[in-house]
Protein backbone atom coordinates (compact mmCIF):
# COMPACT_ATOMS: atom_id res chain seq x y z
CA UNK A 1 138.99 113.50 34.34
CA UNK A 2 136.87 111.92 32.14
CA UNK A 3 132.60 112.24 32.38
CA UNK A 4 131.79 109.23 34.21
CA UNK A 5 134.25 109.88 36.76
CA UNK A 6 132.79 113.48 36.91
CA UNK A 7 129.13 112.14 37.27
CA UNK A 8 130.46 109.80 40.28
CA UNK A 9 132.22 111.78 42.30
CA UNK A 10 129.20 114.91 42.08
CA UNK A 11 126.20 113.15 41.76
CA UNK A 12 126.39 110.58 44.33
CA UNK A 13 127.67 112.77 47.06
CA UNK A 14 124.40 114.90 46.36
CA UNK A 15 122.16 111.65 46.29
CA UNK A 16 123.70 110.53 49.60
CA UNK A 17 122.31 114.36 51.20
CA UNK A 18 119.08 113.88 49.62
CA UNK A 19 118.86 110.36 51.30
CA UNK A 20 120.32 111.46 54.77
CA UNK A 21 117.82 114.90 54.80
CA UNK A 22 114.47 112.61 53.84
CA UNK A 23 115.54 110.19 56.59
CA UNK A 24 116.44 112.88 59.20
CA UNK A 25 112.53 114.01 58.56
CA UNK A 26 111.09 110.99 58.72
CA UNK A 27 112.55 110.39 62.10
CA UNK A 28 111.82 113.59 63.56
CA UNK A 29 108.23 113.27 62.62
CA UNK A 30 108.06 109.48 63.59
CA UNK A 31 105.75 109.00 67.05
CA UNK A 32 107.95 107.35 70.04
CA UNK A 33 107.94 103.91 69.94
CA UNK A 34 105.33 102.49 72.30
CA UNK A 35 106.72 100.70 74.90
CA UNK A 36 107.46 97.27 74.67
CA UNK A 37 108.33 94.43 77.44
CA UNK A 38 111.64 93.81 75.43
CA UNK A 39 112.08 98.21 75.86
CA UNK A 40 111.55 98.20 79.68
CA UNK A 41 113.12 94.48 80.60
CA UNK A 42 116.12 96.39 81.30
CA UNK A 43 113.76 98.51 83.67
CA UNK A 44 112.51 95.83 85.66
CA UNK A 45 114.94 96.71 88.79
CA UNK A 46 115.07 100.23 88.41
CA UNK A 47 112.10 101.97 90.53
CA UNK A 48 110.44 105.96 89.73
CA UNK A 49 109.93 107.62 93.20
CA UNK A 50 106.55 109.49 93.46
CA UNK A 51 105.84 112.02 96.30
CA UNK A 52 102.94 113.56 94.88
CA UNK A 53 100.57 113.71 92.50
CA UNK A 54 101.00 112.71 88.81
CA UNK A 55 99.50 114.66 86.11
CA UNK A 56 100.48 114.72 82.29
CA UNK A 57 99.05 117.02 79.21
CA UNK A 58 100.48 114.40 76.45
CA UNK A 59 98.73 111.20 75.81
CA UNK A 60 101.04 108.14 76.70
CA UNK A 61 100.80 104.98 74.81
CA UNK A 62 101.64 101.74 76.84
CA UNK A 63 102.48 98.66 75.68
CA UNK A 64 99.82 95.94 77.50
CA UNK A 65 101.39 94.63 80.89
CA UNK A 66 101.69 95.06 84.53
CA UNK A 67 103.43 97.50 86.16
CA UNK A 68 103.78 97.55 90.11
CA UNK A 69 103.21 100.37 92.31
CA UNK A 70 104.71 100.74 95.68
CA UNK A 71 104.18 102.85 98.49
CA UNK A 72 102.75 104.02 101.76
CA UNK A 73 98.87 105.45 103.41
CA UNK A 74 99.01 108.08 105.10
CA UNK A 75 96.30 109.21 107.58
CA UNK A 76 94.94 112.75 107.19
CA UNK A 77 97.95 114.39 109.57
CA UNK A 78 100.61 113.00 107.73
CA UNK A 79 101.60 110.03 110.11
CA UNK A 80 101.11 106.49 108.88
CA UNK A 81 97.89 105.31 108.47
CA UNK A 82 96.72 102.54 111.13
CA UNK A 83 93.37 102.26 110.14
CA UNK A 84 92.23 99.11 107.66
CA UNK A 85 91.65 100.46 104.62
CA UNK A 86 89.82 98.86 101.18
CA UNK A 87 92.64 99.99 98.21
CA UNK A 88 90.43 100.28 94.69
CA UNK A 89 92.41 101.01 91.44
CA UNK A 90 91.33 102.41 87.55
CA UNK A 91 93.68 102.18 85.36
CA UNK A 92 93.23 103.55 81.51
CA UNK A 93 95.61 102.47 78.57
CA UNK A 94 95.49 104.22 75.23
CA UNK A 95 97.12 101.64 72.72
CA UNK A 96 96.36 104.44 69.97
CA UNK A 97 95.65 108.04 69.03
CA UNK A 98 92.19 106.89 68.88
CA UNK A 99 91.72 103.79 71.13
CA UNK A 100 92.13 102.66 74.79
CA UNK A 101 91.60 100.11 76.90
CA UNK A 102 90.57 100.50 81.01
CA UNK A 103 90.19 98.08 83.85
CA UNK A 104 89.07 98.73 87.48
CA UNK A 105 88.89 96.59 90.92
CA UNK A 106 89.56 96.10 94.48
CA UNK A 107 92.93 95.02 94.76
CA UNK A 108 92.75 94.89 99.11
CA UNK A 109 91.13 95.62 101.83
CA UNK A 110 92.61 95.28 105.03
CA UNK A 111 95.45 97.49 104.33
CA UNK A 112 96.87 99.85 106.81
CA UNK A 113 100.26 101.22 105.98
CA UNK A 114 102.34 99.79 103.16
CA UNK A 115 100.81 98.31 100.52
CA UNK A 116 102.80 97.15 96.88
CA UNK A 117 100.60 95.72 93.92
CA UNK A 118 100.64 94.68 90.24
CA UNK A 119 98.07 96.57 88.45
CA UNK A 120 97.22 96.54 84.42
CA UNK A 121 99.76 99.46 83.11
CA UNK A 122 98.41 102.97 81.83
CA UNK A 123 97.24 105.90 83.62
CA UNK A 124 96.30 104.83 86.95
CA UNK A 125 94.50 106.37 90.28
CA UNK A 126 94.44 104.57 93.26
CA UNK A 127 91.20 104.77 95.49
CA UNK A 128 91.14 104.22 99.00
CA UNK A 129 88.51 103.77 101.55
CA UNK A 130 88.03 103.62 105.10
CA UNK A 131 85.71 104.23 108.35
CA UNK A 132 86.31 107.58 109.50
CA UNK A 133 87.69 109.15 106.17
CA UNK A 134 86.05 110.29 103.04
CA UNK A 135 86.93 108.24 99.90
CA UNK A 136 89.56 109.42 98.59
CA UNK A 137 92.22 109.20 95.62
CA UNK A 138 95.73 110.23 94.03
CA UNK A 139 96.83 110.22 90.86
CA UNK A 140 96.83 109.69 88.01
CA UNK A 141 100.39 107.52 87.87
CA UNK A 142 102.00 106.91 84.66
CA UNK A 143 102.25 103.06 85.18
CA UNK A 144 104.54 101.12 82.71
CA UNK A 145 104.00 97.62 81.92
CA UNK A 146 107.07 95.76 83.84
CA UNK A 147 108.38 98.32 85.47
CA UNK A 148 108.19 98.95 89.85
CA UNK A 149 107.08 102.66 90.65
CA UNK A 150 107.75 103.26 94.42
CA UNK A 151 107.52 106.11 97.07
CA UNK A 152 103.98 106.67 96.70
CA UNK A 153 102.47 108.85 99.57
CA UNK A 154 99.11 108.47 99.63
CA UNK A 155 97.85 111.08 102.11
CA UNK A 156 93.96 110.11 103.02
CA UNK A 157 91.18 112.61 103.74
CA UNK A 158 89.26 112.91 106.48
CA UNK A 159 86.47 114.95 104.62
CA UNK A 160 84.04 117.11 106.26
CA UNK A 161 79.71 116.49 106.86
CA UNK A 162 77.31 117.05 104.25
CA UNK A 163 73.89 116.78 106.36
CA UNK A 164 70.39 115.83 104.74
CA UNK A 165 66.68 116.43 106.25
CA UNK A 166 64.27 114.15 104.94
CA UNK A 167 60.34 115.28 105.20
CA UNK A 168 57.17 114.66 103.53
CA UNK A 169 55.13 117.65 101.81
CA UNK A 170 53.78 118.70 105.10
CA UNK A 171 56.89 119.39 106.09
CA UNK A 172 57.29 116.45 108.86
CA UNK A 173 60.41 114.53 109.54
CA UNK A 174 60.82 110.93 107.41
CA UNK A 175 62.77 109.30 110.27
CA UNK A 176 63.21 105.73 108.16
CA UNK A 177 64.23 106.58 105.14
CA UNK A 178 67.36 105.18 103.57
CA UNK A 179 70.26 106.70 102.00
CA UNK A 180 73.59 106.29 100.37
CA UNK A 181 76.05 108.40 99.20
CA UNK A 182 78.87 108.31 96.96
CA UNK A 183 81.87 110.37 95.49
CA UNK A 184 83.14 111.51 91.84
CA UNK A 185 86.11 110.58 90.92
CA UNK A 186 88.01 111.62 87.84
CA UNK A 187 84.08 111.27 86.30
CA UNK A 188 82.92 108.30 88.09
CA UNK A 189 81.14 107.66 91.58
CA UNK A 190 82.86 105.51 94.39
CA UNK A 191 81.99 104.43 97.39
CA UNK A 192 78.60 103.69 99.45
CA UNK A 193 78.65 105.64 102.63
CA UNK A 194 75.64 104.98 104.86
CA UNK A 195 74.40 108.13 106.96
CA UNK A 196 73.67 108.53 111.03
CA UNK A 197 70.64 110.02 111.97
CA UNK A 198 71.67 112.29 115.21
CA UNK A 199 68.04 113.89 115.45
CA UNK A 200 64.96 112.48 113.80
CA UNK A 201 64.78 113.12 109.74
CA UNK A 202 68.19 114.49 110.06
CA UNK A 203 71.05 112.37 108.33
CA UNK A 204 74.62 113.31 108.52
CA UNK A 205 77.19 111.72 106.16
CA UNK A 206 79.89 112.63 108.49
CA UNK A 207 83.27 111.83 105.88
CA UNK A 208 82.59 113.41 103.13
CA UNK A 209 85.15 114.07 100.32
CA UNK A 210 85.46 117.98 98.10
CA UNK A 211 83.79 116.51 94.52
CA UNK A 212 80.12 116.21 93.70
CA UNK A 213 78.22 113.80 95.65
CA UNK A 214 75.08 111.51 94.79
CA UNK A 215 72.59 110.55 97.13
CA UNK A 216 69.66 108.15 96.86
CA UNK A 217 67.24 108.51 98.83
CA UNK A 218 63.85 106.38 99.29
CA UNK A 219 61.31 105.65 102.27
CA UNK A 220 58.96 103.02 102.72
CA UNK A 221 55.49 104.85 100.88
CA UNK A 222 57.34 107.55 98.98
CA UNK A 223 58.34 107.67 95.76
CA UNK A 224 62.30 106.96 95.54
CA UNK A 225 65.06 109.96 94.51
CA UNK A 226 68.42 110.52 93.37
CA UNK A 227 70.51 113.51 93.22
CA UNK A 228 73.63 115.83 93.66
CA UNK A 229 75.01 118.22 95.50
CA UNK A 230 78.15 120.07 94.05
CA UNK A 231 79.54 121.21 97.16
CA UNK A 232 78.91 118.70 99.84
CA UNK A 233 81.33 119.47 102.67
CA UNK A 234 79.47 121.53 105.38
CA UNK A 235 76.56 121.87 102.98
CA UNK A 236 72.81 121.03 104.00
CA UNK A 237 70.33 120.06 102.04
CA UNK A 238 66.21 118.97 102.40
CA UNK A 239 64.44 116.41 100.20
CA UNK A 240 61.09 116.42 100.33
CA UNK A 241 59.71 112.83 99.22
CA UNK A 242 56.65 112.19 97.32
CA UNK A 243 54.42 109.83 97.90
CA UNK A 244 54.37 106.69 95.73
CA UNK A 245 52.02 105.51 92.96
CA UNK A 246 51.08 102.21 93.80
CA UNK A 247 51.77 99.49 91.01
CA UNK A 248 49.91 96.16 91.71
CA UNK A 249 49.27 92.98 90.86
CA UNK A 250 49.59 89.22 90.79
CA UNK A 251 52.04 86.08 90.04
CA UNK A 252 51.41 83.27 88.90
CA UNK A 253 53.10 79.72 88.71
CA UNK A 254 53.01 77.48 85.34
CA UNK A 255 49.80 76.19 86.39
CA UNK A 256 48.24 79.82 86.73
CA UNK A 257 48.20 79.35 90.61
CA UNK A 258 49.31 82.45 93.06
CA UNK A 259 53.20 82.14 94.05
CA UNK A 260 52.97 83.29 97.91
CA UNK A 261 55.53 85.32 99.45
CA UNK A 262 57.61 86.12 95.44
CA UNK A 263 59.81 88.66 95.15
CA UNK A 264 60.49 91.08 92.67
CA UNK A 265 64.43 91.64 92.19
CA UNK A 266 65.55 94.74 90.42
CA UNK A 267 67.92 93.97 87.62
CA UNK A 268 67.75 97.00 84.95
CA UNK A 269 66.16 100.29 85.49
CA UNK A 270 65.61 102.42 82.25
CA UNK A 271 67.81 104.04 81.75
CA UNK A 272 71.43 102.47 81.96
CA UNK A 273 71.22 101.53 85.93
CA UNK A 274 72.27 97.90 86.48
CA UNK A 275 71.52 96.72 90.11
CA UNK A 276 72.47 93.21 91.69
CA UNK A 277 68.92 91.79 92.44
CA UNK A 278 68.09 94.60 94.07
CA UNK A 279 64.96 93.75 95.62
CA UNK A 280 61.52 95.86 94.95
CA UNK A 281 58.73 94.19 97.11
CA UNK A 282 57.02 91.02 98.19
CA UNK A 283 53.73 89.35 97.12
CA UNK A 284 51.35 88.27 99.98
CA UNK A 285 49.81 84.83 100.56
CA UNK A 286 47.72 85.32 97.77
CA UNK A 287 50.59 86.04 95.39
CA UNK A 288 49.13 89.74 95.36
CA UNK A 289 52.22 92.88 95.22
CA UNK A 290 51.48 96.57 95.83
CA UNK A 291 54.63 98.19 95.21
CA UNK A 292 54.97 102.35 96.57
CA UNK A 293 58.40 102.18 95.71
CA UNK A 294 58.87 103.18 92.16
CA UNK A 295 59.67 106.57 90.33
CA UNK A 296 58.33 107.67 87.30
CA UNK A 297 61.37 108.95 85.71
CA UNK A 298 62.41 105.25 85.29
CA UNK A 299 61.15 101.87 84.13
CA UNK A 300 62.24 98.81 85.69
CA UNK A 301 62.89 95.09 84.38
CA UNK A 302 63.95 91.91 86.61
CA UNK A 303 63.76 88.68 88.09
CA UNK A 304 60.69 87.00 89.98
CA UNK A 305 61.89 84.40 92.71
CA UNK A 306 59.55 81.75 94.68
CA UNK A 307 60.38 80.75 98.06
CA UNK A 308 61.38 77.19 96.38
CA UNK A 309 64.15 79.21 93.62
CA UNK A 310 62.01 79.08 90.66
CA UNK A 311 61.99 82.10 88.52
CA UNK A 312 60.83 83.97 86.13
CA UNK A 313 60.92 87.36 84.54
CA UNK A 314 59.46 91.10 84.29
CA UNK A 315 60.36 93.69 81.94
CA UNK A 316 59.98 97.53 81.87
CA UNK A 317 57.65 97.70 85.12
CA UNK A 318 55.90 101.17 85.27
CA UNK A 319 54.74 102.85 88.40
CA UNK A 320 51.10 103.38 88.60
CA UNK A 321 50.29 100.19 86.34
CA UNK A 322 47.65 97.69 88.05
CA UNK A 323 46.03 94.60 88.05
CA UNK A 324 49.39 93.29 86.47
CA UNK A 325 49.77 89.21 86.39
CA UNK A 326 53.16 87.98 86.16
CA UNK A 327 54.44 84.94 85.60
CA UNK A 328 57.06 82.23 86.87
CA UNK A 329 57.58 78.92 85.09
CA UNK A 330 58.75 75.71 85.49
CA UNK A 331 62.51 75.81 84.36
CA UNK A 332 64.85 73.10 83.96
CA UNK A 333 66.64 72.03 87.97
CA UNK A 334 70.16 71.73 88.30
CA UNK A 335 71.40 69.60 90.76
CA UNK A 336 75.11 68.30 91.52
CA UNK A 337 77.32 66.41 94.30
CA UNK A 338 80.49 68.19 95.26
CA UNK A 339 83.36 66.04 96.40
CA UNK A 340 86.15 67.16 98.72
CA UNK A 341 87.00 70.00 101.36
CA UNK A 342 83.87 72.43 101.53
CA UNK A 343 86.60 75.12 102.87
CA UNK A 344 87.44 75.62 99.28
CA UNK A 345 83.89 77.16 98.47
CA UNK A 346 82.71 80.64 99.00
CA UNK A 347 80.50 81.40 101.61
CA UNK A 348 77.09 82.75 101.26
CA UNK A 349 75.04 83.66 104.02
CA UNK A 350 76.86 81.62 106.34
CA UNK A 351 77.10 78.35 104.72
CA UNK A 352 79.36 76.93 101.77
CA UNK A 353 77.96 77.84 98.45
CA UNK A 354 78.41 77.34 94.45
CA UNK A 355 77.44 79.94 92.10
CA UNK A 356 75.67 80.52 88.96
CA UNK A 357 75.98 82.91 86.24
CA UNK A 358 73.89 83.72 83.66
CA UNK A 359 72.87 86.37 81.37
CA UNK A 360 69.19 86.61 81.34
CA UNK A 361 67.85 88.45 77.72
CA UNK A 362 65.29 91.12 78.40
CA UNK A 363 63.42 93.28 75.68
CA UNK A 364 64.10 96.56 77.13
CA UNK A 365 62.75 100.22 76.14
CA UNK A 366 66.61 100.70 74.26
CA UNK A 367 66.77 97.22 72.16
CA UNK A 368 67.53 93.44 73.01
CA UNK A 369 69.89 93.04 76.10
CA UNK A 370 71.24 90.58 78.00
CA UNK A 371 71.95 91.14 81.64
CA UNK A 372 74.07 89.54 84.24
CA UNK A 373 72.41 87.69 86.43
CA UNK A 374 74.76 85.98 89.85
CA UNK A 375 72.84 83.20 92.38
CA UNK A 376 74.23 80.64 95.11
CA UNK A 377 72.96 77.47 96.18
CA UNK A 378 74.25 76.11 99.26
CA UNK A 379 75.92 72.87 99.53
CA UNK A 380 74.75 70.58 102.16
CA UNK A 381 75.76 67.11 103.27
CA UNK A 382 73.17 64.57 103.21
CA UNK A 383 73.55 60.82 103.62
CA UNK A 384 77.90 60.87 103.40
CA UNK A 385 77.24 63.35 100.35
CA UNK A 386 77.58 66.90 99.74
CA UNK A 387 74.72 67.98 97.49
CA UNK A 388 73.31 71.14 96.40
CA UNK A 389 69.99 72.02 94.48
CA UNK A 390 69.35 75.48 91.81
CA UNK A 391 65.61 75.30 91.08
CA UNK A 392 66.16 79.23 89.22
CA UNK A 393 67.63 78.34 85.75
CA UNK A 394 66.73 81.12 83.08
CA UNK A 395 68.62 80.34 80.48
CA UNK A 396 70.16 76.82 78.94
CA UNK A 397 73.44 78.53 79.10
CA UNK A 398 75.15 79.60 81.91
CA UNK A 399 78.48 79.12 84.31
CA UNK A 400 78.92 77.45 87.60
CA UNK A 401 81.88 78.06 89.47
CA UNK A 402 82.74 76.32 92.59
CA UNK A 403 86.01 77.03 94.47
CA UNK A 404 88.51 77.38 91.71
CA UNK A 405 86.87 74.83 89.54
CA UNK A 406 84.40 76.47 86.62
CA UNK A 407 81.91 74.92 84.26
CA UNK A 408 80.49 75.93 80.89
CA UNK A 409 76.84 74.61 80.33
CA UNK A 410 76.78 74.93 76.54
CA UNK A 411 72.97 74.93 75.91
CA UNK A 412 71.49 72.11 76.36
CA UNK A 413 67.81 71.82 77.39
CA UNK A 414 66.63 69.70 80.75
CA UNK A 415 67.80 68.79 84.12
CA UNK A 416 71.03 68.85 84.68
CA UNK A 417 73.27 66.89 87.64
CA UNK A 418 77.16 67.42 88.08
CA UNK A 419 79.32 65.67 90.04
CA UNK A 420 81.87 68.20 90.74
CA UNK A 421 85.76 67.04 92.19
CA UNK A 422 87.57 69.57 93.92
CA UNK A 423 90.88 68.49 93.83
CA UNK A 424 91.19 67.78 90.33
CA UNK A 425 88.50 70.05 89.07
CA UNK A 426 86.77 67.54 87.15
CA UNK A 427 82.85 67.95 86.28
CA UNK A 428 80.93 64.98 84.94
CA UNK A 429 77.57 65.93 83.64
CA UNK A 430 74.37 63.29 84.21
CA UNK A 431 76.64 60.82 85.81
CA UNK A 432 73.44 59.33 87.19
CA UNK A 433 70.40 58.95 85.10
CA UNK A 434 68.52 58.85 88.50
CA UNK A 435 70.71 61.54 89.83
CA UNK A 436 68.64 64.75 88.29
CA UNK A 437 65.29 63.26 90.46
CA UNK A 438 66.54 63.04 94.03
């Protein structure tokens, strides 16, 4: 056999082992594919039965997605659940090692017994609430984008009391203070359970689930407080409230006249608590506040809002300042006629209502921030029209959303009518030039 021949049939043999040994390595240390839709199409009909819960020591990377969990409530004896319950969800999706994405809502209430939804795929705990039970939760489920998880028995608590007496420093009963309570779950607090008060300055949360639970607490003349209790169920506790510093002062219009009957609406309290619009107090006649009602562990920034809608703005509030003057200008008015059903609109208290969004910038104690700020105006028919008026513009951008039609106000500066269709969802902006004054 001549060389060549000798070289072929002995080196390329070996060459071929080296190849297949470097690639049998390679895959053995290659991570498993993350899931795909194309990987779990064939999964689509094929369900994963859960009777309990789900817990995992790897991390599991999802491909982005829905997946759909099935299954049934249970009440706190095992039978099924006949009692309507709200059905939350938070669902967290690593997409790397070192990244992850998570999402949270209510997807119900109303529910009772069955219950089947599509939810954003990852881990996933379902949170359930009801009157009578304590919030509670199960999971986490390993939820796969397009695939149906079913059998889910979700066995509700019904929690034991945690009981609170509320008394000034002399020891006597506060009986109209106001609390909520809420529950930690997997690291975060659900829920807003109100109290009874059986016996004066004694509050019972009555449902009340194993995991640390935070109360607020605050009283008209006392100094608000927050806290937790570790161990709530059949625990007792007593707060003893202090009184407040009073924080006064005055606002004032454009024109440097009193506003009568503003309010002062909590947005951001230092640090990282965002409320709603909470609101703090009311100025008199005169325009004159006295506030009891704030704590010194925090400072407070929001919204100031005349009886007419016009607003304005305070920032980082401090109990135990005085002789404050705030302000509230003259902002741009938005006005608008809405054609079509009023059924399609949200309601707000008690009549048909658009909304508007904005994100009001405030220079707080931590930097520059911009804050969400949600208001309604109501829609009323007047003259064969349906017209609505927002006197509380902060900002020359913002969102209005009525029914399932939405609007982007891009910036600029001025009144501003729309005449809003329904059906087709189209928005004309300053149809009228005469519109914006009526």
């Amino acid at each position: 056999m001549d060389r060549p021949t000798r070289f072929f049939f002995i080196a390329v043999p070996v060459l071929m082992v080296v190849v297949l040994a470097i690639t049998l390595v390679a895959i053995s240390n290659r991570r498993p594919p993350l899931r795909t839709p194309i990987d779990v199409e064939a999964e689509t009909a094929t369900t994963a039965d859960i009777t309990g819960d789900i817990t995992g020591e790897d991390k599991i990377l999802f491909a982005p997605g829905k997946g759909t969990l099935s299954g049934v409530l249970l009440a706190p004896d095992g039978e099924p659940n006949t009692k309507p319950v709200s059905l939350h969800y938070r669902s967290q999706r690593w997409e790397t090692d070192n990244s992850s994405r998570s999402a949270s809502g209510t997807l119900a209430t109303g529910v009772t017994d069955t219950f089947s939804y599509e939810i954003s795929s990852g881990e996933t705990i379902l949170i359930a609430e009801a009157d009578g039970y304590a919030i509670s939760s199960f999971g986490p489920i390993d939820n796969y984008a397009y695939q149906v998880t079913t059998g889910i028995q979700f066995q509700l608590e019904a929690g034991q009391p945690l009981t609170i007496h509320v008394q000034d420093a002399e020891g006597k009963p506060i009986t109209d203070a106001e609390l909520a309570g809420r529950s930690r779950i997997e690291g975060s607090f659900w829920g807003h359970q109100k109290p009874e008060q059986p016996d004066p300055g004694r509050y019972e949360f009555p449902h009340v689930a194993a995991g640390a639970y935070r109360v607020r607490c605050s009283a008209p003349g006392f100094e608000p407080t927050e806290f937790e209790v570790e161990s709530p169920q059949n625990a007792t506790e007593t707060v003893v409230l202090t009184p407040g510093i009073p924080t006064t002062g005055v606002v004032l219009d454009a024109s440097g006249q009193p506003v009568p009957a503003a309010k002062l609406l909590l947005l951001y309290r230092h640090p990282n608590h965002y409320y709603g619009g909470k609101e703090l107090g009311e100025a008199d006649e005169q325009g004159e506040f006295r506030l009891l009602n704030l704590s010194r562990k925090h400072q407070y920034s929001g919204i100031l809002q005349a009886p007419d809608g016009r607003c304005g703005t305070f920032e980082n509030l401090k109990p135990g300042r005085t002789e404050l003057t705030l302000h509230i200008t003259t902002p741009p008015r938005l006005t608008g006629t809405v054609h079509g059903n009023l059924e399609e609109l949200s309601r707000r208290d008690g009549k048909r209502a658009v909304r508007i969004n904005q994100r009001v910038p405030f220079g707080l104690l931590n930097g520059s921030e911009s804050i969400p700020y949600n208001s309604h105006a109501p829609v009323e028919p007047q003259d064969d029209e349906q017209t609505f008026t927002f006197n509380g513009l902060l900002t020359t951008d913002w969102e209005l959303i009525a029914g399932d039609v939405k609007y982007q106000h891009d910036g600029s500066e001025g009144d501003v009518h729309l005449d809003i269709i329904l059906e087709t969802g189209e928005v004309t902006v300053n149809p009228d030039s005469n519109a914006q004054d009526q």
